[in-house]
N, C-alpha and C. Protein backbone atom coordinates (compact mmCIF):
# COMPACT_ATOMS: atom_id res chain seq x y z
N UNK A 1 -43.86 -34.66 -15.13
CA UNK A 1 -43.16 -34.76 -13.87
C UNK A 1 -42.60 -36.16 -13.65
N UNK A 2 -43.33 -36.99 -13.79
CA UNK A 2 -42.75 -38.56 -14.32
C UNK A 2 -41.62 -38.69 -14.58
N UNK A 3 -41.74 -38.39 -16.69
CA UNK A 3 -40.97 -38.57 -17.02
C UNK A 3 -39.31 -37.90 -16.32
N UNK A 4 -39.49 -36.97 -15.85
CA UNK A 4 -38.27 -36.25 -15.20
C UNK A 4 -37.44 -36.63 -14.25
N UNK A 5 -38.63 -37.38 -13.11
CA UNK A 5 -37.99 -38.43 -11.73
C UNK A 5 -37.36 -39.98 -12.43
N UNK A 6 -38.21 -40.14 -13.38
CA UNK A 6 -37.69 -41.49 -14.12
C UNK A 6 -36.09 -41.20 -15.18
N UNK A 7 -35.91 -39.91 -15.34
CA UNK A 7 -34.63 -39.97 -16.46
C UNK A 7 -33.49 -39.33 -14.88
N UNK A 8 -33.79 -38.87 -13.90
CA UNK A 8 -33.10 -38.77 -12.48
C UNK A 8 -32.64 -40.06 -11.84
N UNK A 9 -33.87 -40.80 -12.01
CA UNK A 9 -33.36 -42.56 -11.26
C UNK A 9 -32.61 -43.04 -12.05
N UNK A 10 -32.59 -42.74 -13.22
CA UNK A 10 -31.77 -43.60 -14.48
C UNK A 10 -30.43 -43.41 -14.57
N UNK A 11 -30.14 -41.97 -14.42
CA UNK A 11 -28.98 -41.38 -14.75
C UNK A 11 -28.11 -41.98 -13.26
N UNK A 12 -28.92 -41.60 -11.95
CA UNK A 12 -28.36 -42.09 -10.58
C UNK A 12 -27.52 -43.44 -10.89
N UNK A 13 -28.66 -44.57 -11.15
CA UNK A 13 -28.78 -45.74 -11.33
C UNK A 13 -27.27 -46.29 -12.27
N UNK A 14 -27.28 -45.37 -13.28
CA UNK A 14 -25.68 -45.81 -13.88
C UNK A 14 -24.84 -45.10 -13.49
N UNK A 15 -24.94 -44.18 -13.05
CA UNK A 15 -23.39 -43.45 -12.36
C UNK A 15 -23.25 -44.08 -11.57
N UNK A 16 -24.09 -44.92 -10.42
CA UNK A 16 -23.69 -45.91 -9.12
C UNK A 16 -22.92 -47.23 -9.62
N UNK A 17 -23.80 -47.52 -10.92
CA UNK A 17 -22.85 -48.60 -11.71
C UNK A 17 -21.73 -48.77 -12.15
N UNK A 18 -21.39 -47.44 -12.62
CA UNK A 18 -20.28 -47.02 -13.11
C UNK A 18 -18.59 -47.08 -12.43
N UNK A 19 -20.23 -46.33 -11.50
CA UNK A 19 -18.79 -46.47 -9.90
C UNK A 19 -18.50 -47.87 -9.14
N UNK A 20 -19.19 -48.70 -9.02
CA UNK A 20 -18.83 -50.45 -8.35
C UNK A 20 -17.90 -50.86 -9.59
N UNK A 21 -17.80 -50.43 -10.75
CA UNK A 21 -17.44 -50.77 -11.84
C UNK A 21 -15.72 -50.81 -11.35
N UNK A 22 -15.55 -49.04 -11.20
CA UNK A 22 -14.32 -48.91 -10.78
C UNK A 22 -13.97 -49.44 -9.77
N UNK A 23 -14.34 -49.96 -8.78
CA UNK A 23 -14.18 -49.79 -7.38
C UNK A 23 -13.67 -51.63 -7.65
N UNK A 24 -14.45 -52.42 -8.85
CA UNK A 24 -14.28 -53.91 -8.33
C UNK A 24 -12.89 -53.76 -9.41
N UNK A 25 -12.60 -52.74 -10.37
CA UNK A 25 -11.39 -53.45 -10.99
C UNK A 25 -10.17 -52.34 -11.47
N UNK A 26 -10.19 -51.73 -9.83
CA UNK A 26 -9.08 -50.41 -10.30
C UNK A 26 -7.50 -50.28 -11.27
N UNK A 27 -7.92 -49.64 -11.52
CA UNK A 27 -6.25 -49.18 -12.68
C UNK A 27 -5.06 -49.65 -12.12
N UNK A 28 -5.09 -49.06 -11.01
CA UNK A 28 -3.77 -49.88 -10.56
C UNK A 28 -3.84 -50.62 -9.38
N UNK A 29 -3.25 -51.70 -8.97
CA UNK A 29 -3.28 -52.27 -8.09
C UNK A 29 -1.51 -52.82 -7.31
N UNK A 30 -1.95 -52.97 -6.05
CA UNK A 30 -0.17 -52.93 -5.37
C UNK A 30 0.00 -54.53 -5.61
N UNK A 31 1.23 -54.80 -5.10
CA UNK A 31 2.02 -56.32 -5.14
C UNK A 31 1.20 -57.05 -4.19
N UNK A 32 0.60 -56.86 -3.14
CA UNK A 32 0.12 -57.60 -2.31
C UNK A 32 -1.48 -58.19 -3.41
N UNK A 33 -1.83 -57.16 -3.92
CA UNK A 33 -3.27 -57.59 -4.91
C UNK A 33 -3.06 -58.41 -6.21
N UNK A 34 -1.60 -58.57 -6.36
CA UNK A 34 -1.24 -58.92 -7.57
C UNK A 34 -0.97 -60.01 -6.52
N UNK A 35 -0.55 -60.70 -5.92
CA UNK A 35 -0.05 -62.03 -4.94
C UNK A 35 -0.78 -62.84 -4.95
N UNK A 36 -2.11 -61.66 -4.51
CA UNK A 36 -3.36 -62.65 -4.28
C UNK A 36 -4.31 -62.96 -5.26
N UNK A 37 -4.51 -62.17 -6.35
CA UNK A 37 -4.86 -62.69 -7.95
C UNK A 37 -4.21 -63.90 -8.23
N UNK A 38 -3.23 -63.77 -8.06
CA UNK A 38 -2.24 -64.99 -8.57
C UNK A 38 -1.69 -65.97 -7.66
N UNK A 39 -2.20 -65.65 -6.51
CA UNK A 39 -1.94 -67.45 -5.90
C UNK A 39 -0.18 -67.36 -5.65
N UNK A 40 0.56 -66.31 -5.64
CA UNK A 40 2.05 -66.79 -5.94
C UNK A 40 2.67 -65.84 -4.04
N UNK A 41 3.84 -65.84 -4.15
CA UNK A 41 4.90 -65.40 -2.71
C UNK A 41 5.10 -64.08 -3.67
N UNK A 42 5.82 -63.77 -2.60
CA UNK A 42 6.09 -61.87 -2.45
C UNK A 42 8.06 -62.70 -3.63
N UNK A 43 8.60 -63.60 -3.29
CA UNK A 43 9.87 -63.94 -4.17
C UNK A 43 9.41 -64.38 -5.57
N UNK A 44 8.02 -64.76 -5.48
CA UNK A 44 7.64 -65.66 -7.36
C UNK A 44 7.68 -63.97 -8.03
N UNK A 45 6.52 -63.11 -7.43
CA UNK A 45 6.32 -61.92 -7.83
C UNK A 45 7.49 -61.15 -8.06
N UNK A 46 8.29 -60.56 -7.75
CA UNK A 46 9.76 -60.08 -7.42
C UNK A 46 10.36 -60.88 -8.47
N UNK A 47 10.34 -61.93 -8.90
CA UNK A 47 11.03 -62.78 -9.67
C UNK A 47 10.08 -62.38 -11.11
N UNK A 48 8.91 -62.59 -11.37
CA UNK A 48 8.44 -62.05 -12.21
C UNK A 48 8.44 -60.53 -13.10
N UNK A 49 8.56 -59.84 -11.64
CA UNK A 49 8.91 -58.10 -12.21
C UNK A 49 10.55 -57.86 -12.72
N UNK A 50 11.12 -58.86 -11.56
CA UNK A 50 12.95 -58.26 -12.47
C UNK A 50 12.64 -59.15 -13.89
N UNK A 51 12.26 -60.45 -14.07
CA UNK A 51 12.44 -60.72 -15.60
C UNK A 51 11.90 -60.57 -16.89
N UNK A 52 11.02 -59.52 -16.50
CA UNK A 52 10.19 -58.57 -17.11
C UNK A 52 8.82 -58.70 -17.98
N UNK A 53 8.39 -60.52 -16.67
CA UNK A 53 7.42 -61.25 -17.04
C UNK A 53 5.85 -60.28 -17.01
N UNK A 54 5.56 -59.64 -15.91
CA UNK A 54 5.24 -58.87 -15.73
C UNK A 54 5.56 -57.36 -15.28
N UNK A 55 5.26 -56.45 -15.77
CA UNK A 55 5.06 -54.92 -15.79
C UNK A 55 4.80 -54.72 -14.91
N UNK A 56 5.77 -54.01 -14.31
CA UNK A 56 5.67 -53.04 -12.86
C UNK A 56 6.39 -52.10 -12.70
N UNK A 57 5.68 -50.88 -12.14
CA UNK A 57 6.21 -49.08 -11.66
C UNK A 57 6.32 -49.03 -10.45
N UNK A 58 7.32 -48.56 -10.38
CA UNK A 58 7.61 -48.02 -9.07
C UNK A 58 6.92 -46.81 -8.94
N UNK A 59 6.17 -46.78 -7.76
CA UNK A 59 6.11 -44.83 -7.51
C UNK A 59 6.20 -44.83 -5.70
N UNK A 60 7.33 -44.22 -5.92
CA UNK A 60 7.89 -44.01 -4.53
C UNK A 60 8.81 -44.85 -4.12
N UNK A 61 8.50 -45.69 -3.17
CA UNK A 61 9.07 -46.93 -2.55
C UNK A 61 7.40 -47.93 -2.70
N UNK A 62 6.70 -47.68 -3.16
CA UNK A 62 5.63 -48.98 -3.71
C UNK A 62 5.77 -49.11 -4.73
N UNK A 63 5.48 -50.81 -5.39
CA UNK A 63 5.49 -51.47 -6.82
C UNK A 63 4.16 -51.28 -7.01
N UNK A 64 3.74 -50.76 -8.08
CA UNK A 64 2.31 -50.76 -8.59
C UNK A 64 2.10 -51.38 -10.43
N UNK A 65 1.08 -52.20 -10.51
CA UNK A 65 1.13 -52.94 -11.09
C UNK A 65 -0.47 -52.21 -12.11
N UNK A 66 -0.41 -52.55 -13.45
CA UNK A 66 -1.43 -52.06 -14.27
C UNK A 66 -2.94 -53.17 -14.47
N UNK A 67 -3.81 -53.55 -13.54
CA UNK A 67 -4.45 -54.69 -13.84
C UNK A 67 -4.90 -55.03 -15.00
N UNK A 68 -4.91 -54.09 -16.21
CA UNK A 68 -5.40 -54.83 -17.17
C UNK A 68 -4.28 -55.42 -17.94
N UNK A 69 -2.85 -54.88 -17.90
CA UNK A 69 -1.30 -55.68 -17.90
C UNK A 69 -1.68 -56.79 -17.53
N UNK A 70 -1.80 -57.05 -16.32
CA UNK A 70 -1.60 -58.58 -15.80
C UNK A 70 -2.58 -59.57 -16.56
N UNK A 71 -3.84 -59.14 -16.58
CA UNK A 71 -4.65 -59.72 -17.18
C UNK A 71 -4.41 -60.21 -18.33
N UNK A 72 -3.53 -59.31 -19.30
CA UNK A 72 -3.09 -59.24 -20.67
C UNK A 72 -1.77 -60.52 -20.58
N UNK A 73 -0.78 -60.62 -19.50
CA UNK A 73 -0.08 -61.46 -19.48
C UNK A 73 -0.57 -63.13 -18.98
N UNK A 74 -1.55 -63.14 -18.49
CA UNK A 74 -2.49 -64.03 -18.28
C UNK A 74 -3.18 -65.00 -19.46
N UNK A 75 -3.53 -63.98 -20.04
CA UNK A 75 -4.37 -64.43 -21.35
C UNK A 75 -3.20 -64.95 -22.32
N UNK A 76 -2.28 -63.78 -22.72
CA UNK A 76 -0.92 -64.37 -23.31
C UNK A 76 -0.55 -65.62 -23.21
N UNK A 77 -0.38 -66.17 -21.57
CA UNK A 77 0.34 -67.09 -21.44
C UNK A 77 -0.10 -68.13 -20.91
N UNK A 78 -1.88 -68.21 -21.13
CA UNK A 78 -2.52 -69.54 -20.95
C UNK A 78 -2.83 -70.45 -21.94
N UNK A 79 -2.56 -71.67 -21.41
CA UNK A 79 -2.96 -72.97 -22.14
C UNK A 79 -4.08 -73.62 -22.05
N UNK A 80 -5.22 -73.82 -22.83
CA UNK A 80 -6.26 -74.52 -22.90
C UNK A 80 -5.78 -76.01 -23.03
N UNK A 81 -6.44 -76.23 -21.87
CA UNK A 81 -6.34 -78.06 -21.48
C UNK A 81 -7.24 -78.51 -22.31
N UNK A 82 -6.62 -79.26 -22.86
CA UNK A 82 -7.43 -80.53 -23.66
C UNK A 82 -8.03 -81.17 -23.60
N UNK A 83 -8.86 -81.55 -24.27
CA UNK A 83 -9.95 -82.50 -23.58
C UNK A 83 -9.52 -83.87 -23.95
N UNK A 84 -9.45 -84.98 -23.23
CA UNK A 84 -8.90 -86.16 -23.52
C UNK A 84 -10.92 -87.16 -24.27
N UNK A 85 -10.67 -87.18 -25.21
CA UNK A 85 -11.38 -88.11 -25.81
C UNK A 85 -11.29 -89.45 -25.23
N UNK A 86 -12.60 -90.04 -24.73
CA UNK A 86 -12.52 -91.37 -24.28
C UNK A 86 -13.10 -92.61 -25.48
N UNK A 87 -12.07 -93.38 -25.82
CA UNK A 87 -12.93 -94.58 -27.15
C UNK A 87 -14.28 -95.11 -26.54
């Protein structure tokens, strides 16, 4: 009987995980979530999607954006600062 309540809490226990999982880093996210990831104006963003810096769909009359895209253009296009050696 144990073992049975213990493989019930377990299974609970990661499906709840599973789910904060989705919830902290959904598939898609709108322009306003992409603004605020990135620190930038509603014109930097807009300027980014027409020059096809970043990937964005329209569905409807909302821009929706792919978060692991952005992430991917992120990583792409960062520079590791150097470390300045002191004599």
């Amino acid at each position: 009987m144990k073992k049975k309540k213990l493989i019930t809490e377990l299974r609970m226990a990661i499906r709840e995980e599973l789910q904060s999982l989705t919830t902290v880093y959904p598939k898609w996210i709108r322009s306003s979530q992409v603004r605020e990831m990135l620190s930038i104006s509603y014109s930097t963003l807009q300027t980014l999607r027409i020059n096809g810096t970043i990937p964005a769909y329209k569905m409807g009359t909302t821009w929706m954006y792919k978060y692991d895209e952005i992430v991917a253009v992120l990583e792409a296009n960062c520079t590791k600062r150097k470390e300045m050696s002191h004599a």
